[in-house]
Protein backbone atom coordinates (compact mmCIF):
# COMPACT_ATOMS: atom_id res chain seq x y z
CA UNK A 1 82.17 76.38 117.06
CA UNK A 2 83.95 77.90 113.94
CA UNK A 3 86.85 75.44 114.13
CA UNK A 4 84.52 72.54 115.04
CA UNK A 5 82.16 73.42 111.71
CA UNK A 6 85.41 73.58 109.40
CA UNK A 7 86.59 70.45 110.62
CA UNK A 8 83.41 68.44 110.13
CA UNK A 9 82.46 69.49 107.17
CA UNK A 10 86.28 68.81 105.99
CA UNK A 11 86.46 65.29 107.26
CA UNK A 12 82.79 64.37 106.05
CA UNK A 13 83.56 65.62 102.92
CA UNK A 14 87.24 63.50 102.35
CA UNK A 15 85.80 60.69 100.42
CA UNK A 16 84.98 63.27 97.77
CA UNK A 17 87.75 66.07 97.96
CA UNK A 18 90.66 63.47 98.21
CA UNK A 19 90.36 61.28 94.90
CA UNK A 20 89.49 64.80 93.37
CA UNK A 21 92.55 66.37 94.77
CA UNK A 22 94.42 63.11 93.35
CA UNK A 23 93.04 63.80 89.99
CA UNK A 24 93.62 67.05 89.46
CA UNK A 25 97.16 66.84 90.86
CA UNK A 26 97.72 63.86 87.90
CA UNK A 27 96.14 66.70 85.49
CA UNK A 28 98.60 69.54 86.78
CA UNK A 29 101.89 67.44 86.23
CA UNK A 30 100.72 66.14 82.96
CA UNK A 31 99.46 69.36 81.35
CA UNK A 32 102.51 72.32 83.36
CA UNK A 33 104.69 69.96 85.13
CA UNK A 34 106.09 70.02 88.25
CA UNK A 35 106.27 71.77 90.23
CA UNK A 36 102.46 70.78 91.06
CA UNK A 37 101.65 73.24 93.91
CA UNK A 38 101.95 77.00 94.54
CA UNK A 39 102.90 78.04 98.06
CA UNK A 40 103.15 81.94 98.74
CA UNK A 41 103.19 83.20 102.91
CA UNK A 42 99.90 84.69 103.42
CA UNK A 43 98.83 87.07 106.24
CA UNK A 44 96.44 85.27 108.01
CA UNK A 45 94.66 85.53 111.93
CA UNK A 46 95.82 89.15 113.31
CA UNK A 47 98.43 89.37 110.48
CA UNK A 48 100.40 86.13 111.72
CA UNK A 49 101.92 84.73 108.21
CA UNK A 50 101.15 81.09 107.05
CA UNK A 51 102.14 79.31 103.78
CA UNK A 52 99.38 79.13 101.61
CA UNK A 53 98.89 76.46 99.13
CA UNK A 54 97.39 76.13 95.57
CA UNK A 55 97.57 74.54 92.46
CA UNK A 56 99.92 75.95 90.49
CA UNK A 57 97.92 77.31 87.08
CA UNK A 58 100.56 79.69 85.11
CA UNK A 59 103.77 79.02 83.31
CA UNK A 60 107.28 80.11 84.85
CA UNK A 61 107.74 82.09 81.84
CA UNK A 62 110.80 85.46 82.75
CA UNK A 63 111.95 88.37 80.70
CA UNK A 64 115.73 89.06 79.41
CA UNK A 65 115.99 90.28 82.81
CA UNK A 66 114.71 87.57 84.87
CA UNK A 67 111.40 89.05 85.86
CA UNK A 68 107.90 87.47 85.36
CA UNK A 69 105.99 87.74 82.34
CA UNK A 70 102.48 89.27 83.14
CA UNK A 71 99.69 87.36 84.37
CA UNK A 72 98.40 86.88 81.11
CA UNK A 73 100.95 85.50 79.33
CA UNK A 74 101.38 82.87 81.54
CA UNK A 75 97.75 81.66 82.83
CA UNK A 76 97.44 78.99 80.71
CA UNK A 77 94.00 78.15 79.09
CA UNK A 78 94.14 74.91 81.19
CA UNK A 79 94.90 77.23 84.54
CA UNK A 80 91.93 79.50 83.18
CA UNK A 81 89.48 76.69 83.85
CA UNK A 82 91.44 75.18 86.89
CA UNK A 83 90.40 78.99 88.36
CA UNK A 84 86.99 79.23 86.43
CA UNK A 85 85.85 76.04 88.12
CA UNK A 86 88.16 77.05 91.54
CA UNK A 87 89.66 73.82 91.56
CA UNK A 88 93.28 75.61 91.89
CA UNK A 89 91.87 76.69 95.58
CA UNK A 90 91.28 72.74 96.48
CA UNK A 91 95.20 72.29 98.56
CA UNK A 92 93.44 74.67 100.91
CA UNK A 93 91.77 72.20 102.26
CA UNK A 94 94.56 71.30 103.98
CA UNK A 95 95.39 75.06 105.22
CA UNK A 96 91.50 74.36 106.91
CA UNK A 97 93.03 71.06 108.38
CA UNK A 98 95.93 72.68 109.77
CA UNK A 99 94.13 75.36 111.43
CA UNK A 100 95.84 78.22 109.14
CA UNK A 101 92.71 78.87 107.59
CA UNK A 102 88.58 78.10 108.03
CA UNK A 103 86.21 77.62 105.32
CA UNK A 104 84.59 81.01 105.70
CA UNK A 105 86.06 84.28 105.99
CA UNK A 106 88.07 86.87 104.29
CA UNK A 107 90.53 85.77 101.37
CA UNK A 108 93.90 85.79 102.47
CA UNK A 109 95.83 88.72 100.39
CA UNK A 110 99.73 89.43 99.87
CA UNK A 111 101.48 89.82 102.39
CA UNK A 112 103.01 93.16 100.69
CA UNK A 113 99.58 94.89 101.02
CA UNK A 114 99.27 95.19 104.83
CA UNK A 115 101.29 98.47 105.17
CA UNK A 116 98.74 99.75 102.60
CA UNK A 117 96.04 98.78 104.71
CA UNK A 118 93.78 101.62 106.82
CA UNK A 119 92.36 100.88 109.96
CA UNK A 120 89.50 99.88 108.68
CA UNK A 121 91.23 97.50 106.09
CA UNK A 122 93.22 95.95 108.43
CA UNK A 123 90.10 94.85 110.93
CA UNK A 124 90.26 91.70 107.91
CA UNK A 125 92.22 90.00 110.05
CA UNK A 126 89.91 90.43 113.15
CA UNK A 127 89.50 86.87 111.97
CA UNK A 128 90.78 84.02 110.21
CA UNK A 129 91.02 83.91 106.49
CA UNK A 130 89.02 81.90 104.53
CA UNK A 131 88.46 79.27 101.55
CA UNK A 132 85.48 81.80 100.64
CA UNK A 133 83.66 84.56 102.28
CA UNK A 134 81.55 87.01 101.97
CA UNK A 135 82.97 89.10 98.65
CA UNK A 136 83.37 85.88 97.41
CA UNK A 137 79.50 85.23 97.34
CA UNK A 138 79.08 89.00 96.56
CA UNK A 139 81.30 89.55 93.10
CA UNK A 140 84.47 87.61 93.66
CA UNK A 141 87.47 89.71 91.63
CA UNK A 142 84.28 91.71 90.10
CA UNK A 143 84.04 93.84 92.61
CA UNK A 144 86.58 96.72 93.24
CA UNK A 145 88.58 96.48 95.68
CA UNK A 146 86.91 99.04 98.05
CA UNK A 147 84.01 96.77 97.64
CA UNK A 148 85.86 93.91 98.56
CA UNK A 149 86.79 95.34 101.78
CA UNK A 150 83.30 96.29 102.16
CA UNK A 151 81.96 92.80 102.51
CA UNK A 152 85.22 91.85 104.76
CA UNK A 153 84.72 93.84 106.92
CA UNK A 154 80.49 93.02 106.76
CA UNK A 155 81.43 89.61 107.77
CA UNK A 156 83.80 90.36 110.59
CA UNK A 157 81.19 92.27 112.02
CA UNK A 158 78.12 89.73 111.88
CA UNK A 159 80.62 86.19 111.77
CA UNK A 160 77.78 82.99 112.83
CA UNK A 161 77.75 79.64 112.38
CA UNK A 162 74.45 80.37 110.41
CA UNK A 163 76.10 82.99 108.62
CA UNK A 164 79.11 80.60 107.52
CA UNK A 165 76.76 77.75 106.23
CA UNK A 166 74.90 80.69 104.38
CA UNK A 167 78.01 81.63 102.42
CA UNK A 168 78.89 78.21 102.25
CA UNK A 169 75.50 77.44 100.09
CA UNK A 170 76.05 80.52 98.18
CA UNK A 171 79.74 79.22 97.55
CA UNK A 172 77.75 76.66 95.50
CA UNK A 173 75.76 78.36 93.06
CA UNK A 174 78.65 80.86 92.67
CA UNK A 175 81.26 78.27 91.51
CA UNK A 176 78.69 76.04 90.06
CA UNK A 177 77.71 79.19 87.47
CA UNK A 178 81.41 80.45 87.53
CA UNK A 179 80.24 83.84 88.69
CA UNK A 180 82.87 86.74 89.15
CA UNK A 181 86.31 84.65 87.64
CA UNK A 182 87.88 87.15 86.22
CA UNK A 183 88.17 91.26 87.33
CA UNK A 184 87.34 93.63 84.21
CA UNK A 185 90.06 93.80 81.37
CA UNK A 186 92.46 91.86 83.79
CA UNK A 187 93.85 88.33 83.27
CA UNK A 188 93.55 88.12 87.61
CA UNK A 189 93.09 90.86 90.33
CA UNK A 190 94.76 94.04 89.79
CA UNK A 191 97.30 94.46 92.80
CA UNK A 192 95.87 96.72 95.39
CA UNK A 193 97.88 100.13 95.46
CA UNK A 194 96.22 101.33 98.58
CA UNK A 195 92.93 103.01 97.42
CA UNK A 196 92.79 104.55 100.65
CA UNK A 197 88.92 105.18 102.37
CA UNK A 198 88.57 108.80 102.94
């Protein structure tokens, strides 16, 4: 029922996210160039790794040493409002169609953070990962990340197709008032470092 739900609501949905996708692709080469998309492998269903993709909203800007500049001295103000609107998130649309993703369910982290994880951490991929979910709805990078977890793990444990459409409508009102953008004194998320539960 999941997959059937994701792919209706996709496919009924294409004569709107498609000439928006088009757009905003036009409005990412014109204002950083190409490249236009952001792929990074993502853990996804029972860890299995996927390539996620984005719109690309920060400048390839590198030290004397070839490392990235931090996150805030290369988001953009034009990437700020691609996230502040979550526009950059659109591509994963496509991760939906393909079946490496649904529309509900827990964000799919770095791939780098699943030997941080604790058992009960690691039950977020009890099920696939999601456009939004339940954090999402709940805070989005304003909560910490034990919270975060929190509400993963919520929504693993009580998943429904009425429970989906309910985040879905929340989804709504949360992007439509650009609730929860940004996490405290941080340009992004902090990286998890493996705040262990006790």
């Amino acid at each position: 029922m999941k997959r059937i739900l994701d792919l209706t609501i996709v496919f009924c949905l294409a004569p709107l996210w498609l000439p928006l996708m088009a757009f905003v692709s036009l409005m990412v080469w014109y204002r950083l160039g190409a490249p236009i998309f952001f792929k990074q492998e993502r853990p996804g269903h029972k860890g299995k790794p996927f390539k996620l993709i984005k719109y690309r909203t920060m400048l390839s800007l590198h030290d004397d040493y070839g490392n990235f500049l931090p996150d805030q001295d290369r988001l953009t103000s034009f990437g700020r409002w691609l996230r502040s609107t979550s526009l950059d998130e659109l591509p994963e649309l496509w991760n939906v169609i393909w079946g490496d993703m649904s529309l509900v369910g827990p964000r799919p982290l770095l791939t780098e953070y699943l030997p941080l994880y604790d058992a009960f951490q690691a039950r977020r991929h009890e099920v696939p990962p999601g456009l939004t979910g339940w954090a999402q709805v709940n805070g989005r990078n304003a909560l910490t990340w034990t919270e975060k977890f929190e509400h993963d793990i919520y929504y693993v444990d009580n998943c429904s197709t009425w429970f989906d459409l309910k985040i879905l409508w929340s989804t709504f009102w949360t992007v439509l008032f650009r609730r929860g953008i940004q996490a405290p004194d941080h340009a992004t998320m902090p990286p998890f470092q493996g705040n262990l539960r006790d």
